[in-house]
Protein backbone atom coordinates (compact mmCIF):
# COMPACT_ATOMS: atom_id res chain seq x y z
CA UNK A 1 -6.92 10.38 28.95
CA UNK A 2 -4.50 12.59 26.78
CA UNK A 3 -6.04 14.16 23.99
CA UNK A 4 -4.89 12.68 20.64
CA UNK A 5 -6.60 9.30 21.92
CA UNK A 6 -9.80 11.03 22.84
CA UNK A 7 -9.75 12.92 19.36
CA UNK A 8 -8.78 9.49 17.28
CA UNK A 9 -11.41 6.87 19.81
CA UNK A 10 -14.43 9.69 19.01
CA UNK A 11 -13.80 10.38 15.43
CA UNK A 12 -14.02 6.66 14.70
CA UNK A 13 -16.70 6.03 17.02
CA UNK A 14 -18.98 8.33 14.95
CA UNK A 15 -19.02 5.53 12.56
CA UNK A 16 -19.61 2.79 14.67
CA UNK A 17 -23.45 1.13 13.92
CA UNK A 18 -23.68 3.42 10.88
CA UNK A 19 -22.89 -0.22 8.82
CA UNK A 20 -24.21 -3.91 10.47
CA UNK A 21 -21.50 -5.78 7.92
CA UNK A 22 -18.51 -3.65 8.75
CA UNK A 23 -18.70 -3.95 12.18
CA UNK A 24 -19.43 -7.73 12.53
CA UNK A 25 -16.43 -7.85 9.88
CA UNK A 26 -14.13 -6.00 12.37
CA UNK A 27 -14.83 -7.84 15.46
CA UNK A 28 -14.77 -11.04 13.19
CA UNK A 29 -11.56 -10.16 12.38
CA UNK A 30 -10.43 -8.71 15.97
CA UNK A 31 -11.36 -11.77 17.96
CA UNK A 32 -10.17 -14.92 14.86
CA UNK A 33 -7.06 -15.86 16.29
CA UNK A 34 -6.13 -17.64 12.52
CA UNK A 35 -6.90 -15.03 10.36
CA UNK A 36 -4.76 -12.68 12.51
CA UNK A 37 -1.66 -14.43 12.54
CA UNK A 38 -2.09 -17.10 9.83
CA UNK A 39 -0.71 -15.05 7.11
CA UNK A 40 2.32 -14.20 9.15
CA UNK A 41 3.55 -17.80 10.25
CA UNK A 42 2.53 -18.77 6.96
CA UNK A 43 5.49 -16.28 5.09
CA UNK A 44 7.87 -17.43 7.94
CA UNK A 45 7.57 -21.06 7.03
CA UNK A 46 7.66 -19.91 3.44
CA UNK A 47 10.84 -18.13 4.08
CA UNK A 48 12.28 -21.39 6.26
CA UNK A 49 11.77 -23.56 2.93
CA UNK A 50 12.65 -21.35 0.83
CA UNK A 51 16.11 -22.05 -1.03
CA UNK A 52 19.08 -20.02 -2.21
CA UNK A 53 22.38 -19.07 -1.32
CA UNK A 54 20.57 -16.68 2.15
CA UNK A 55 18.79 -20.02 3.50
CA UNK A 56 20.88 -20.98 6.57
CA UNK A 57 21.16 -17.21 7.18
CA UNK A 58 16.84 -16.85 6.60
CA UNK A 59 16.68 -19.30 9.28
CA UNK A 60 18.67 -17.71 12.05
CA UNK A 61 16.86 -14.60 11.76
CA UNK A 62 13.51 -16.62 11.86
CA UNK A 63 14.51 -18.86 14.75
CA UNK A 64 15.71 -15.42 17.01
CA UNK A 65 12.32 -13.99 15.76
CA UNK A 66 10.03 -16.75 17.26
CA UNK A 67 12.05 -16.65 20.23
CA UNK A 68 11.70 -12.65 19.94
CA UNK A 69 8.29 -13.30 20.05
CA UNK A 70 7.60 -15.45 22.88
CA UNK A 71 10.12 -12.89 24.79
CA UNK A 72 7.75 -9.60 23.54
CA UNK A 73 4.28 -11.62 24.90
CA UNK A 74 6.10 -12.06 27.94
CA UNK A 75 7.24 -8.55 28.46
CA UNK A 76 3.79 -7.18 27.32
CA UNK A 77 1.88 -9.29 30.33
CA UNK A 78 4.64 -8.12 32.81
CA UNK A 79 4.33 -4.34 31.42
CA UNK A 80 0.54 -4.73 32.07
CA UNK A 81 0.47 -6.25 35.45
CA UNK A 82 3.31 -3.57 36.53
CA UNK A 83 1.85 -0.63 35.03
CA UNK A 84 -0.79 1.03 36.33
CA UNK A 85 -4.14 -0.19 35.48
CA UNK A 86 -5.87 1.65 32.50
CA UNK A 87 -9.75 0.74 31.08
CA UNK A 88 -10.18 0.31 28.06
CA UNK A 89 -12.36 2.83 25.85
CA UNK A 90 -15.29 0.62 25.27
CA UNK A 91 -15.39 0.36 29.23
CA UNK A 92 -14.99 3.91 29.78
CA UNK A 93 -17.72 5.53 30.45
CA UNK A 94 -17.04 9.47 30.18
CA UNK A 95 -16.30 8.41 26.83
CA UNK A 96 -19.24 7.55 26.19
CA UNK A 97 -18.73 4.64 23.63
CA UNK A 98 -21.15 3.99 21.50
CA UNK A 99 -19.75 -0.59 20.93
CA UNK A 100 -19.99 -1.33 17.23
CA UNK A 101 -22.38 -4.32 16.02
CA UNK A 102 -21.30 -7.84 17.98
CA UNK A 103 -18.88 -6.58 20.53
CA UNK A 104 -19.26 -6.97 23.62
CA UNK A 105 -18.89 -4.23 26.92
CA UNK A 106 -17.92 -6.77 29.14
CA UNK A 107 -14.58 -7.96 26.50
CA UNK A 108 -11.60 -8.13 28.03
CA UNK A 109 -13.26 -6.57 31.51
CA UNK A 110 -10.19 -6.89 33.63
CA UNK A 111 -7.31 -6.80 31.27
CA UNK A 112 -5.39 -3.18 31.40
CA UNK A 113 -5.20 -2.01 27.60
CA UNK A 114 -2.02 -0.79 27.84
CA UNK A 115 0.28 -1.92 26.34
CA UNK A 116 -1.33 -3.92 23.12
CA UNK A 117 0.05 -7.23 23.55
CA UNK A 118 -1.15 -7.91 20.30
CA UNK A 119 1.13 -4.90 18.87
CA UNK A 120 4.33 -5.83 20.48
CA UNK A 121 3.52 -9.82 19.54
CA UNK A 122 2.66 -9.16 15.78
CA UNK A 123 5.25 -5.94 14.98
CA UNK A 124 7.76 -8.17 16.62
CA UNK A 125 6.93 -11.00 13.97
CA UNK A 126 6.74 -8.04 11.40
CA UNK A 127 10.09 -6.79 12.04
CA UNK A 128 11.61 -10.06 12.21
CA UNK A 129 10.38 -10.60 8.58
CA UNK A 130 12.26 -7.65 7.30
CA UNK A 131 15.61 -9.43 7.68
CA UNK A 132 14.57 -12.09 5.97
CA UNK A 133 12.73 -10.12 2.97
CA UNK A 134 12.08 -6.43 2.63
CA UNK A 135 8.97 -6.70 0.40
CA UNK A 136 7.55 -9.64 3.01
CA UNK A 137 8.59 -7.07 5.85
CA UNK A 138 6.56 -4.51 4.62
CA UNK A 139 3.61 -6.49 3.37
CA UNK A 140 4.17 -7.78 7.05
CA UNK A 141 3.64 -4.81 8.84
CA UNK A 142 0.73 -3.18 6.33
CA UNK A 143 -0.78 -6.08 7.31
CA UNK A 144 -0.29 -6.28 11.27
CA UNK A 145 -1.12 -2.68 11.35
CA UNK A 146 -4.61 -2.94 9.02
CA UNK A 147 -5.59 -6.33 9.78
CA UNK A 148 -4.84 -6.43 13.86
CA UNK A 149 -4.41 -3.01 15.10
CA UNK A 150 -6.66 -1.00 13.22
CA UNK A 151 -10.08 -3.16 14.43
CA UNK A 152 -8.60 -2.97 17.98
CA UNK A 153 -9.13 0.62 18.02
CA UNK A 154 -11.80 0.92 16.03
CA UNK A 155 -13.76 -1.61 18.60
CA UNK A 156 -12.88 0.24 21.44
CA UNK A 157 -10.02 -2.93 22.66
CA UNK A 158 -7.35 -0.24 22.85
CA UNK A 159 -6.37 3.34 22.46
CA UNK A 160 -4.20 4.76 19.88
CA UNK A 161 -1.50 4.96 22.26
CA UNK A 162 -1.75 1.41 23.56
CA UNK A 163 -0.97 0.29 20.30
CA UNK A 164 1.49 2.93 19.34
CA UNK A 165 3.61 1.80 22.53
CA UNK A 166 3.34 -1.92 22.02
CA UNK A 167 4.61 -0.81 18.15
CA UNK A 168 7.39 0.50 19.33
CA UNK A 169 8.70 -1.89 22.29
CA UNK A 170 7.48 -5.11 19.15
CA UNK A 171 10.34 -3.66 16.79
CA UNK A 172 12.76 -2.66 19.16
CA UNK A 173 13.07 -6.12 20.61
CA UNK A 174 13.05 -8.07 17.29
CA UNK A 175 15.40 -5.10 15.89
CA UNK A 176 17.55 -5.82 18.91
CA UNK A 177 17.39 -9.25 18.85
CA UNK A 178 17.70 -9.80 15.65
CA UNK A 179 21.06 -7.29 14.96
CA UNK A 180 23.38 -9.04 18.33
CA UNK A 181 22.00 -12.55 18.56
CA UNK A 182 22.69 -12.96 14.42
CA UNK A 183 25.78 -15.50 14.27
CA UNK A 184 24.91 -16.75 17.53
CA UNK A 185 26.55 -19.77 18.16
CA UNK A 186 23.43 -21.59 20.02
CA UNK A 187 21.22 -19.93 17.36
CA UNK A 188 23.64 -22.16 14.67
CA UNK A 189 23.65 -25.23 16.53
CA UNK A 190 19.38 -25.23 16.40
CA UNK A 191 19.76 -24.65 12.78
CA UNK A 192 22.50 -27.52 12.19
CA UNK A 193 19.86 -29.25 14.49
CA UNK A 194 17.01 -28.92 11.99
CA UNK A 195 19.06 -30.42 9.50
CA UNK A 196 20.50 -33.63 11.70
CA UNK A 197 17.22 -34.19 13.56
CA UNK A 198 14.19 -33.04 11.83
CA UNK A 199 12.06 -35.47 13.40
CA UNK A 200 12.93 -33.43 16.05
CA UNK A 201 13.21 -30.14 15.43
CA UNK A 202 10.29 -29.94 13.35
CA UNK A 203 7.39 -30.97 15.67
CA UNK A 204 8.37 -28.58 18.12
CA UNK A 205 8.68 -25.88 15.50
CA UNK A 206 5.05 -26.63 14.38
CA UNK A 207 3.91 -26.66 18.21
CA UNK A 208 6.03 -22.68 18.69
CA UNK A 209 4.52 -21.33 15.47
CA UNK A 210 0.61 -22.96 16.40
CA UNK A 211 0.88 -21.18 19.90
CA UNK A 212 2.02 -17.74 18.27
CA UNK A 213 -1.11 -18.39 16.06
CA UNK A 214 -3.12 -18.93 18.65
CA UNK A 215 -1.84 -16.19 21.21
CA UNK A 216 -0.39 -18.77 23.66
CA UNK A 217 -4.56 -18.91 25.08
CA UNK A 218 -3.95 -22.84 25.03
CA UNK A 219 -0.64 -22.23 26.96
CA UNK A 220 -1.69 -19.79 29.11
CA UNK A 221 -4.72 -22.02 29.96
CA UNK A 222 -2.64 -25.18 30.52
CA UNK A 223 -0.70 -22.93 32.81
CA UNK A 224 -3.54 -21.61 34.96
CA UNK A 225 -4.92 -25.13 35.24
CA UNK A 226 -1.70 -26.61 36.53
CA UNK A 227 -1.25 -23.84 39.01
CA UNK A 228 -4.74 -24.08 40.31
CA UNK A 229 -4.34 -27.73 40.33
CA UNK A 230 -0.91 -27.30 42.69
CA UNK A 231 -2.84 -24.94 44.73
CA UNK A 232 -5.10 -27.33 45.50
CA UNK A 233 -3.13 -30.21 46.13
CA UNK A 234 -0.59 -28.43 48.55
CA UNK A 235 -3.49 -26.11 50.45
């Protein structure tokens, strides 16, 4: 462990149990999958609807963001299952953690911490939102990084550096997503598409933007069921 994590994860930790309501608040807010990313999907539909000469142009940049996303989780997983394997601090033991109020030792016990998934995912979003709107952009990322990183730390879910790294990889893909795929001609025919077939376009937009909310865990689990279910049928 390098030491600006060790000096950031023990100068929080000395706070940790000092306060029964901030704790349960943090984990509360760590572990609620719709107060996380509610307020995010909720300013991109907001910006989708929202008319003016920019709208067509607002919706590009929202439709390569959602499919920034759903590239950034995927990278994140693969970055974690190709990197080498690191604990996280709660289940650390040299560290000697003291867990806050509600959380648990055994969370996440088998997931690497590094890198956040939940930083690239949500700075990715964040990012995305600054084409659209500036002030949304930043209110976007205060949020992300007060609201979803900060209690990740603080609980012992990641290190500093973990989140730091999934920061940086989360903007770089919706910066460079966002800058060549603008004008896209594919990008422009899904947009024409929401116009010409809503009745369309619009359920499956509801069903992307509900699985961002919900981290893809209903995905992912629909995913792991089917596989275990093919296992079974062909062994």
């Amino acid at each position: 462990m390098n030491s600006f994590d060790f000096e950031i994860i023990t100068w929080l930790n000395q706070f940790s149990q000092h306060s029964w309501t901030f704790d349960k608040t943090m984990v509360f807010i760590a572990y609620n999958n719709l107060l996380k990313a509610f307020v995010l999907i909720a300013i991109m539909w907001w910006a989708w609807f929202k008319s003016g000469e920019r709208c067509e142009h607002n919706r590009e940049y929202i439709l390569i963001t959602l499919f920034s996303t759903i590239f950034a989780i995927a990278a994140a997983r693969a970055l974690a299952f190709m990197l080498p394997f690191r604990f996280r601090p709660l289940h650390t033991d040299s560290l000697h953690f003291l867990i806050p109020e509600g959380e648990l030792r055994m969370a996440l016990e088998g997931w690497s911490s590094f890198p956040s998934d939940h930083a690239v995912m949500f700075f990715t979003l964040a990012t995305g939102l600054f084409f659209v709107s500036k002030r949304m952009g930043i209110f976007a990322c205060a949020y992300t990084t007060l609201f979803i990183a900060f209690p990740r730390v603080y609980l012992g879910i990641h290190y500093p550096t973990d989140i730091i790294a999934g920061t940086v990889l989360g903007v770089a893909i919706a910066l460079i997503a966002n800058i060549y795929f603008v004008k896209n001609k594919y990008i422009q025919l899904i947009v024409k598409w929401s116009y010409t077939l809503p009745e369309y376009f619009y359920p499956v937009f509801f069903l992307v933007t509900y699985q961002i909310t919900d981290m893809f865990d209903d995905s992912r689990a629909l995913a792991e069921a089917g596989l275990t279910l093919f296992k079974n049928i062909v062994g």
